[in-house]
Protein backbone atom coordinates (compact mmCIF):
# COMPACT_ATOMS: atom_id res chain seq x y z
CA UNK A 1 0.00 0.00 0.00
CA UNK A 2 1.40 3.55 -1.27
CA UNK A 3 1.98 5.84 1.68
CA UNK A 4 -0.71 8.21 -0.06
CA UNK A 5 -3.48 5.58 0.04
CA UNK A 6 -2.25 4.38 3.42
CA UNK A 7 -2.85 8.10 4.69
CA UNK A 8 -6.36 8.24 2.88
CA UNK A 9 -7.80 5.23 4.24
CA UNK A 10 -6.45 6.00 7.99
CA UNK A 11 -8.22 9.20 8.26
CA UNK A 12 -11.14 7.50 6.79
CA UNK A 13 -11.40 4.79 9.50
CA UNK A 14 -10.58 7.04 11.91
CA UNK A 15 -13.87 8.78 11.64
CA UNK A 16 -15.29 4.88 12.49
CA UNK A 17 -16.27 4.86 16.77
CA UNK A 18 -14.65 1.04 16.50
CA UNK A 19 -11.08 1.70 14.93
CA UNK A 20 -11.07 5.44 16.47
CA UNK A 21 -11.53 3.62 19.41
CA UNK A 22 -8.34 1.13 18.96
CA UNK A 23 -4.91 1.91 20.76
CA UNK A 24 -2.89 3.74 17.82
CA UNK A 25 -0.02 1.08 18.39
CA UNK A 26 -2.75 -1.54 17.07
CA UNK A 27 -3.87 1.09 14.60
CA UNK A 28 -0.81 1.20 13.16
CA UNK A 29 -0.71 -2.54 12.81
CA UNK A 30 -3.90 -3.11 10.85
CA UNK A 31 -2.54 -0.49 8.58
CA UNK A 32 0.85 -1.84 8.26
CA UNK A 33 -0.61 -5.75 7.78
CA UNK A 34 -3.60 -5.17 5.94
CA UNK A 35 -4.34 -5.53 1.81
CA UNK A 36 -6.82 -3.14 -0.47
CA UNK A 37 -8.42 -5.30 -2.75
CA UNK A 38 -11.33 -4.88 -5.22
CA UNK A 39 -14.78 -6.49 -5.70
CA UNK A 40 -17.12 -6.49 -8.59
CA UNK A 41 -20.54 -6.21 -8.09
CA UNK A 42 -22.15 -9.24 -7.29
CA UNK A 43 -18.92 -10.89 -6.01
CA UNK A 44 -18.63 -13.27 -2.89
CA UNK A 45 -16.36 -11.43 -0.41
CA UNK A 46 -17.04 -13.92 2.36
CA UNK A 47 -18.94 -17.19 1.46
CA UNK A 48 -20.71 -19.05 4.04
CA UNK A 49 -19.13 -22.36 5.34
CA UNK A 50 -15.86 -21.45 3.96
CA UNK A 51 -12.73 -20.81 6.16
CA UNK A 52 -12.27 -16.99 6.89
CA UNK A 53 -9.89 -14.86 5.38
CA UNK A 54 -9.67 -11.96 7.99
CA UNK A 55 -11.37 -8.88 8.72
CA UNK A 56 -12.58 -6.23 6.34
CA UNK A 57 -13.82 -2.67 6.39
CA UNK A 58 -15.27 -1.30 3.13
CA UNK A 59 -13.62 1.58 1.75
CA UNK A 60 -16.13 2.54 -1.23
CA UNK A 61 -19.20 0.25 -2.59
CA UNK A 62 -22.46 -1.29 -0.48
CA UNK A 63 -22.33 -4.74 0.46
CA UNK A 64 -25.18 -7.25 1.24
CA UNK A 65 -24.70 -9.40 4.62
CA UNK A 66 -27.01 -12.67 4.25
CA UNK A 67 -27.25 -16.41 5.71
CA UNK A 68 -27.63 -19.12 3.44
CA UNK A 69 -30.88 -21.81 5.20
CA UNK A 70 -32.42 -24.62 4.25
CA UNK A 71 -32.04 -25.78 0.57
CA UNK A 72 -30.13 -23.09 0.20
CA UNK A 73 -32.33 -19.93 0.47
CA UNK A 74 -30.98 -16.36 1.14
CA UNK A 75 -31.97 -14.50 4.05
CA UNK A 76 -30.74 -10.66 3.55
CA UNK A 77 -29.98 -9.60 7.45
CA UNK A 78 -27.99 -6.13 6.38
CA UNK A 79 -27.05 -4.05 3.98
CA UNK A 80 -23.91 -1.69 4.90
CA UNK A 81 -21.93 0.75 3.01
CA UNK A 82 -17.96 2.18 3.62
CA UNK A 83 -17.08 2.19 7.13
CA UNK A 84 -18.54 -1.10 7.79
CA UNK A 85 -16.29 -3.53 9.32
CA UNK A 86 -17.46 -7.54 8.83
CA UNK A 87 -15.28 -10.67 9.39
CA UNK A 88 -14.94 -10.03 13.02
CA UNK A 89 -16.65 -13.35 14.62
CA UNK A 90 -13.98 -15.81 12.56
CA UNK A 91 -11.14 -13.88 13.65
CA UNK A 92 -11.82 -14.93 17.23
CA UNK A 93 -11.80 -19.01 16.40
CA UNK A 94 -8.86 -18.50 14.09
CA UNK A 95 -7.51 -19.07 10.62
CA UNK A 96 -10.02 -22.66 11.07
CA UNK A 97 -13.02 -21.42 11.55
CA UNK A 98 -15.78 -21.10 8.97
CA UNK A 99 -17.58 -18.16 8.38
CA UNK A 100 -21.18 -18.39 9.51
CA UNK A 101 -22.83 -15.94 6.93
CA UNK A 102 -22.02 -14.66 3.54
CA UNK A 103 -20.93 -10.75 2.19
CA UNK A 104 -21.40 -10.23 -1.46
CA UNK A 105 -20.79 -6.88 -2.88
CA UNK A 106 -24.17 -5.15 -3.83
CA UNK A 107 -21.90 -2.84 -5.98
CA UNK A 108 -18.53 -2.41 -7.22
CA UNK A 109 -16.61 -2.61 -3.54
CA UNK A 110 -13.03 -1.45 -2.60
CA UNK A 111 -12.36 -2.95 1.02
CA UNK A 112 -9.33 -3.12 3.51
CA UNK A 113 -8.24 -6.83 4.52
CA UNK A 114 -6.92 -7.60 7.44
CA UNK A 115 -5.88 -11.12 7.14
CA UNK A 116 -6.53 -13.58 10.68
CA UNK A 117 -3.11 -14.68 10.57
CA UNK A 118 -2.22 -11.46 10.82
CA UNK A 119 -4.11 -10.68 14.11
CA UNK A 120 -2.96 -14.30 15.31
CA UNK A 121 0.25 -12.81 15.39
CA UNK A 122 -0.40 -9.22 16.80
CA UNK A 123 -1.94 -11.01 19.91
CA UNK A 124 0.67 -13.73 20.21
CA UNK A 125 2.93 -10.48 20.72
CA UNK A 126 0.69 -8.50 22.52
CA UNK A 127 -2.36 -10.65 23.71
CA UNK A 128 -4.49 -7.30 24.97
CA UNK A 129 -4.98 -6.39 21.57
CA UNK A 130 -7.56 -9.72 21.49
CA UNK A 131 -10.17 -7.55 23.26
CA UNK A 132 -10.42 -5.35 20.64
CA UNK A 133 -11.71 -7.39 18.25
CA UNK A 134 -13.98 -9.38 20.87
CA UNK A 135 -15.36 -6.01 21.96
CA UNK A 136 -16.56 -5.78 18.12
CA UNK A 137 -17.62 -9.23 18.73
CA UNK A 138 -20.08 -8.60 21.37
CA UNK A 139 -21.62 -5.17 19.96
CA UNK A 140 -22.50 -7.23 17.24
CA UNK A 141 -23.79 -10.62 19.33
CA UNK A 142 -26.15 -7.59 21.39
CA UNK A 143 -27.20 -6.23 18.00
CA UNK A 144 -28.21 -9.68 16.65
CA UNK A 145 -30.03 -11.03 20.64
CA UNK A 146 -32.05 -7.73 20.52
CA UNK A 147 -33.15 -8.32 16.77
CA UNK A 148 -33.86 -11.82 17.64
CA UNK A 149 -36.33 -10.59 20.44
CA UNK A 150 -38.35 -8.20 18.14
CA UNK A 151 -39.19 -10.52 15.97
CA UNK A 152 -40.98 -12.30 18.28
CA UNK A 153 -42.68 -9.88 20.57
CA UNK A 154 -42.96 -6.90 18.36
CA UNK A 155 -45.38 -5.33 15.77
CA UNK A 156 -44.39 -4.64 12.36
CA UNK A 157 -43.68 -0.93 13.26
CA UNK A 158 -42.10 -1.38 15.73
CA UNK A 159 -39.22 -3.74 14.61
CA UNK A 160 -39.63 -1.57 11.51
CA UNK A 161 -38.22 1.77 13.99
CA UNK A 162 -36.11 -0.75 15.56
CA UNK A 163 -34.09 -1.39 12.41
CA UNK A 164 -33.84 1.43 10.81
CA UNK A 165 -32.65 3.24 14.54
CA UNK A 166 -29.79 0.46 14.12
CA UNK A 167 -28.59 0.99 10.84
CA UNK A 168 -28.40 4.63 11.34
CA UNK A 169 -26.44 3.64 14.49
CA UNK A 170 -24.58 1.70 12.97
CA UNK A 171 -23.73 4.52 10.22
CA UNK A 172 -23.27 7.04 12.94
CA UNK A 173 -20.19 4.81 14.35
CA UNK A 174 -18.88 4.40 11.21
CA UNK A 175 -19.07 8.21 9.86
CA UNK A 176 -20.47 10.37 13.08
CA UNK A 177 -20.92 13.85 13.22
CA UNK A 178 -24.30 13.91 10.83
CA UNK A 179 -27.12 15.51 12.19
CA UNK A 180 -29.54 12.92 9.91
CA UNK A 181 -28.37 9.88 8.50
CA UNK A 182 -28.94 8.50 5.37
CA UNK A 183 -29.28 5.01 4.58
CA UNK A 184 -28.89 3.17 1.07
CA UNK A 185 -31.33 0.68 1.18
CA UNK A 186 -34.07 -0.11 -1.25
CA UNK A 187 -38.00 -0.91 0.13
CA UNK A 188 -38.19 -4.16 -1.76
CA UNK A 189 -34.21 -4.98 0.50
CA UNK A 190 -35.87 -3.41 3.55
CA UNK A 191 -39.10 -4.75 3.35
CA UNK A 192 -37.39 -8.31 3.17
CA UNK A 193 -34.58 -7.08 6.32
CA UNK A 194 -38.29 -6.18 8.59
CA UNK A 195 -39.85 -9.50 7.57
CA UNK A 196 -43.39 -7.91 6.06
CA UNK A 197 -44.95 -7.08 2.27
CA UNK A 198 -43.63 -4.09 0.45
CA UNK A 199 -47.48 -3.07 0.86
CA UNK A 200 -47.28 -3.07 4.40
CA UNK A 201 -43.83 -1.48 4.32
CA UNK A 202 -45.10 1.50 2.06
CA UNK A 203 -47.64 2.32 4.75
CA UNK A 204 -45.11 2.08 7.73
CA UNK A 205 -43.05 4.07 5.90
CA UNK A 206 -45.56 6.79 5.24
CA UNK A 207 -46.52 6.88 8.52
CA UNK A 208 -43.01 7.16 9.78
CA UNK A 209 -42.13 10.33 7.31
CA UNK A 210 -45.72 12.16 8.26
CA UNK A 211 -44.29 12.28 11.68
CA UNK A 212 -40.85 13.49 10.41
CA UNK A 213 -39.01 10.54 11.76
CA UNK A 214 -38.01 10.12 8.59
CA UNK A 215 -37.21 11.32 4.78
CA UNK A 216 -37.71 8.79 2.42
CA UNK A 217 -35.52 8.92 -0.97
CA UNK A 218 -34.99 6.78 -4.26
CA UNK A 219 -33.28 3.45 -2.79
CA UNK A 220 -32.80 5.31 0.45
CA UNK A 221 -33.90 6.56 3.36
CA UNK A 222 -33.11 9.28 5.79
CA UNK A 223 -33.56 9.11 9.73
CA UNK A 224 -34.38 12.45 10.58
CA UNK A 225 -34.73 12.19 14.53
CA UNK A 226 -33.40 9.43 15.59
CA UNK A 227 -33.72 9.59 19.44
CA UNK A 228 -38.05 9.64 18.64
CA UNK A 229 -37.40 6.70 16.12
CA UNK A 230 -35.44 4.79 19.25
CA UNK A 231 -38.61 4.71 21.66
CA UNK A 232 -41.23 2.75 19.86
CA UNK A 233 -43.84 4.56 19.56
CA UNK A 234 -44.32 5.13 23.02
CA UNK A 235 -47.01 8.25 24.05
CA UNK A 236 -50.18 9.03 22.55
CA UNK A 237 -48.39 10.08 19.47
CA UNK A 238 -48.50 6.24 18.51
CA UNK A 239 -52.04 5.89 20.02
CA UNK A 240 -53.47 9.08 17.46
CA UNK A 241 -51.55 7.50 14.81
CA UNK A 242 -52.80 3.61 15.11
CA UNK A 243 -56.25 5.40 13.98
CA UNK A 244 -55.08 7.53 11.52
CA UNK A 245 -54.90 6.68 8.14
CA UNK A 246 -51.22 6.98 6.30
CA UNK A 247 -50.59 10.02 4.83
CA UNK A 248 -49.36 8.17 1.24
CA UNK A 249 -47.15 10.38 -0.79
CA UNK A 250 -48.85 12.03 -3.75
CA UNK A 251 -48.30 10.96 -7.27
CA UNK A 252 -45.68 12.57 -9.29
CA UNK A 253 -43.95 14.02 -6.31
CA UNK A 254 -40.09 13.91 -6.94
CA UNK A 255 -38.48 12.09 -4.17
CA UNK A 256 -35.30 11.44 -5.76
CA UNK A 257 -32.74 13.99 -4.04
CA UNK A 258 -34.24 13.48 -0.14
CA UNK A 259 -31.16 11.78 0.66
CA UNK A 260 -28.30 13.75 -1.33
């Protein structure tokens, strides 16, 4: 890696909470051990079942994170764009372990690897730096547990706010200081990500943006206040709006630019 691209990308992950977070000693290290490489759209970054090649953090591009069930159906649980870091839960078990979900690049992709053996021998020399990566670990193990829950016990709204408050977290820690966060994500991707029709996810949606919770874009969609979005529609707010009809957006309205 050039010195100018190796400059670049560390000011660029330093704006992430997780690597701004690391001990610049083990900053230094990722940088130092770590490869660019390039994905085409479409492309299998990390393929389910097979052994794990490190840790990555996209640079440019979206990416898709889904599990492969059954006969071999596809379950979309994410979609995350540059700043992301994935790979995280192989690089505990080691340059064995299998990757438990797949990462395909939902567009042309430029990403940062940090290869396991790599990290295997950062913490053989300095076996603190393992909690940094387990600390990655667990945010992620919460994430998942609390997504787990709402599917069970909550109405489609509601897991409907509860996802889109975590991607824009999650967005926040990668690029923070935004007062609204936008995120790429199409209605027939997020509609399939919530676990109800695109019907029923047109009407959330609406109801959601009449509130000005949100902003809603082509193939994105902008969390306006996220700290209201966060407390499921707790208050009367919720109550008025349960019998209230959807305020559906009006034909011919341009919508393209609400997320620029």
């Amino acid at each position: 890696m050039s010195q100018r691209n190796h400059g670049s990308i560390l000011e660029f992950l330093k704006q992430g909470a997780w690597f701004s977070g690391l001990p610049e000693g083990l900053q230094a290290l990722i940088m130092e051990r770590s490869i660019v490489r390039s994905y085409r759209r479409r492309e299998f970054i990390i393929r389910q079942g097979a052994p794990t090649k490190g840790m990555f953090a996209v640079l440019e591009g979206r990416v898709r994170v889904v599990s492969h069930i059954g006969n071999g159906e596809e379950v979309l649980l994410h979609i995350g764009e540059a700043g992301l870091w994935f790979g995280e839960y192989a690089m505990l078990g080691g340059s064995g372990t299998r990757s438990i979900g797949s990462i395909i690049a939902d567009t042309p992709v430029r990403a940062l690897l940090f290869p396991v053996a790599e990290f295997e021998r950062i913490v053989k020399d300095e076996p603190r730096y393992f909690r940094a990566v387990a600390d990655l670990v667990l945010e992620r193990y919460a994430l998942l547990y609390r997504y787990a829950s709402e599917a069970q016990g909550f109405a489609a709204e509601e897991r409907l706010r509860s996802r889109l408050q975590g991607m824009a977290s999650m967005e926040r820690s990668s690029v923070p200081g935004r007062d609204a966060i936008s995120i790429s994500v199409s209605q027939a991707d997020l509609a399939t990500i919530v676990g109800v029709s695109r019907q029923t996810l047109n009407v959330l949606l609406a109801r959601l943006e009449a509130r000005g919770l949100i902003e809603i874009g082509f193939r994105c969609i902008r969390v306006l206040d996220e700290t209201r979005l966060h407390k499921q529609g707790e208050g009367k707010e919720k109550q008025d709006d349960d019998h209230a009809p959807a305020r559906p957006r009006a034909p011919g309205v341009r919508v393209a630019n609400a997320c620029d």
